[in-house]
Protein backbone atom coordinates (compact mmCIF):
# COMPACT_ATOMS: atom_id res chain seq x y z
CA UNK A 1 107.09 107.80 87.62
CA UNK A 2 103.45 106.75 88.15
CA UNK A 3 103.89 102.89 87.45
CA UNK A 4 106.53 102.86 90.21
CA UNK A 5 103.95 102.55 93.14
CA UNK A 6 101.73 99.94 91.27
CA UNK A 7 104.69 97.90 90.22
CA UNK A 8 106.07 98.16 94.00
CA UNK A 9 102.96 96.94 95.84
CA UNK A 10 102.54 93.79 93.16
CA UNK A 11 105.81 92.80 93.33
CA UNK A 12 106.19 90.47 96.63
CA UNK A 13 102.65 88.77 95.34
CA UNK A 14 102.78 85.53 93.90
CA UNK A 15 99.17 85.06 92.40
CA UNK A 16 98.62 86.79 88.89
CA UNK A 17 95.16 87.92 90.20
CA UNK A 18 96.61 89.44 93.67
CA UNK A 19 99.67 90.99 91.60
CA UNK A 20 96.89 93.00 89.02
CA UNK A 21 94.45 93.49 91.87
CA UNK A 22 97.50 95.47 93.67
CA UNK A 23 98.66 97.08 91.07
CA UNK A 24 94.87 98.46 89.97
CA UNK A 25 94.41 100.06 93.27
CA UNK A 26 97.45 101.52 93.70
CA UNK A 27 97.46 102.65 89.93
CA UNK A 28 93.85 104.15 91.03
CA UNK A 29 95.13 105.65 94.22
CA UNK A 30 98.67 107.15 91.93
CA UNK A 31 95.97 108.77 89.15
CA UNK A 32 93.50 110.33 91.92
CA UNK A 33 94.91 113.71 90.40
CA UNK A 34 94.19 113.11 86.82
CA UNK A 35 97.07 111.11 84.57
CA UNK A 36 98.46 112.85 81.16
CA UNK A 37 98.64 110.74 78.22
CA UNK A 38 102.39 110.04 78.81
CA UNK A 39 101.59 108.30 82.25
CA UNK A 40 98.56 106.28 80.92
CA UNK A 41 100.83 104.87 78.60
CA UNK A 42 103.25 104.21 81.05
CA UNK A 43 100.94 102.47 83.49
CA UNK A 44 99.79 100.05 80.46
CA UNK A 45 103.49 99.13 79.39
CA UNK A 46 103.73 98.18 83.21
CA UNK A 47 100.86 96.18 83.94
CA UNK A 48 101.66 94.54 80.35
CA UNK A 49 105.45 93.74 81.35
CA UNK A 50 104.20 92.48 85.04
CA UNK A 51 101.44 90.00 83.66
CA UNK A 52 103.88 88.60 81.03
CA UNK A 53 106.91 87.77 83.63
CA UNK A 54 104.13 86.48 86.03
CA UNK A 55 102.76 84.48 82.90
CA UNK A 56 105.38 83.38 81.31
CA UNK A 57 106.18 81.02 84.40
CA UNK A 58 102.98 79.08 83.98
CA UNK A 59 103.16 76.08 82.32
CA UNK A 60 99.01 75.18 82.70
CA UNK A 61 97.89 77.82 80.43
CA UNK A 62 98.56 78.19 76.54
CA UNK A 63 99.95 80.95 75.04
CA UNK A 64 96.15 82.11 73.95
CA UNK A 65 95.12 81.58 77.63
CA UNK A 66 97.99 84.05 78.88
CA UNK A 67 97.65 86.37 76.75
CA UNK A 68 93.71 86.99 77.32
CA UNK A 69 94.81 87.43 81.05
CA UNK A 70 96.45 89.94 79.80
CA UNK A 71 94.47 91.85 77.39
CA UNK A 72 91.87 91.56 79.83
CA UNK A 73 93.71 92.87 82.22
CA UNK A 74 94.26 96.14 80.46
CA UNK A 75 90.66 96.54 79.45
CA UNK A 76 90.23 96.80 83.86
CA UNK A 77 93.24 99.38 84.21
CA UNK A 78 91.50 101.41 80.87
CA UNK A 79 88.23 101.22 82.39
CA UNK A 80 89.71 102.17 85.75
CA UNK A 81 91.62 105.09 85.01
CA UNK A 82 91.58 106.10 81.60
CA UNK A 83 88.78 108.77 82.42
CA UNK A 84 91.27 110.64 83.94
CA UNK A 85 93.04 111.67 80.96
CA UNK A 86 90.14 112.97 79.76
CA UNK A 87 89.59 117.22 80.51
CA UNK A 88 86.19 117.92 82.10
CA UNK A 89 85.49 120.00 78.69
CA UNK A 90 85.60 116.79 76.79
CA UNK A 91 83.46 114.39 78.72
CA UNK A 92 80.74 114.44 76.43
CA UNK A 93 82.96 113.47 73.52
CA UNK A 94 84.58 110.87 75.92
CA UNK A 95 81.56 108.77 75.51
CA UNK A 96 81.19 108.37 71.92
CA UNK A 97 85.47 107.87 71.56
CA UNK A 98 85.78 105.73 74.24
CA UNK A 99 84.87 102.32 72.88
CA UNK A 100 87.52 102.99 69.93
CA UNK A 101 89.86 104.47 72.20
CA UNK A 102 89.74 101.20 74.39
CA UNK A 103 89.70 98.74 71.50
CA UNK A 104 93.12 100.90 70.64
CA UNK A 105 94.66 100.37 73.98
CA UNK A 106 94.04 96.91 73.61
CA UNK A 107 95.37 96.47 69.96
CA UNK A 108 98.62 98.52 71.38
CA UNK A 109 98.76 96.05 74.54
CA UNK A 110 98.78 92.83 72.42
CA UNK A 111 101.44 94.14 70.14
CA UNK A 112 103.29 95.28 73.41
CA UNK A 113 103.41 91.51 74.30
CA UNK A 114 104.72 90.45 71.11
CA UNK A 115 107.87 92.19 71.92
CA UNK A 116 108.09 92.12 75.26
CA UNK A 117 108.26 88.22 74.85
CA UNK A 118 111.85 87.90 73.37
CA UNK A 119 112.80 90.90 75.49
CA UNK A 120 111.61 89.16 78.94
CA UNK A 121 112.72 85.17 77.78
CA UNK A 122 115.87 84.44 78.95
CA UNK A 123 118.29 82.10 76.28
């Protein structure tokens, strides 16, 4: 799976900003080749699920707080890689989508949090 790597060189960090700056480059490095639809989407759902366990821990934030890290978060790995999904034949489309595309990825990665939450919160 292409989150595998990412999710393997964030996991012995600590720091929510070294655990997404890991996972970004090696998510960068994993999509060189180009990423399908199917492993965009995959990489989101795993940056999402590794910045709300890292979050949830933190008591110094508010709920608001953490979940801008996250959404913000996203908006990097979109701008990152989500060109790569995109065939050659279709970059001059890519520019006028891409702002609602994004503002879709983001809308999907805040509801993604809402149910991750209950999922990742242990009783």
């Amino acid at each position: 799976m292409v989150a595998d790597a990412p999710l393997a060189a964030a996991a012995p960090l600590n720091d929510i900003s070294q655990k997404v700056s890991a996972f970004l480059v090696t998510a960068k490095v994993a999509a060189k080749d180009g990423l399908t639809l199917t492993e965009f989407g995959c990489l989101v759902a795993a940056l999402v699920r590794l910045t709300v366990e890292t979050l949830d821990t933190t008591k110094t934030l508010t709920g608001e707080e953490k979940r801008a890290i996250v959404l913000e978060a996203v908006g990097v790995l979109f701008d990152s890689v989500a060109v790569l999904c995109v065939p050659v034949a279709m970059y001059p489309f890519w520019y006028f989508v891409r702002p609602a595309a994004r503002a879709l990825v983001i809308a999907i990665a805040a509801g993604t949090i809402e149910i991750l939450l209950p999922l990742l919160r242990k009783p």
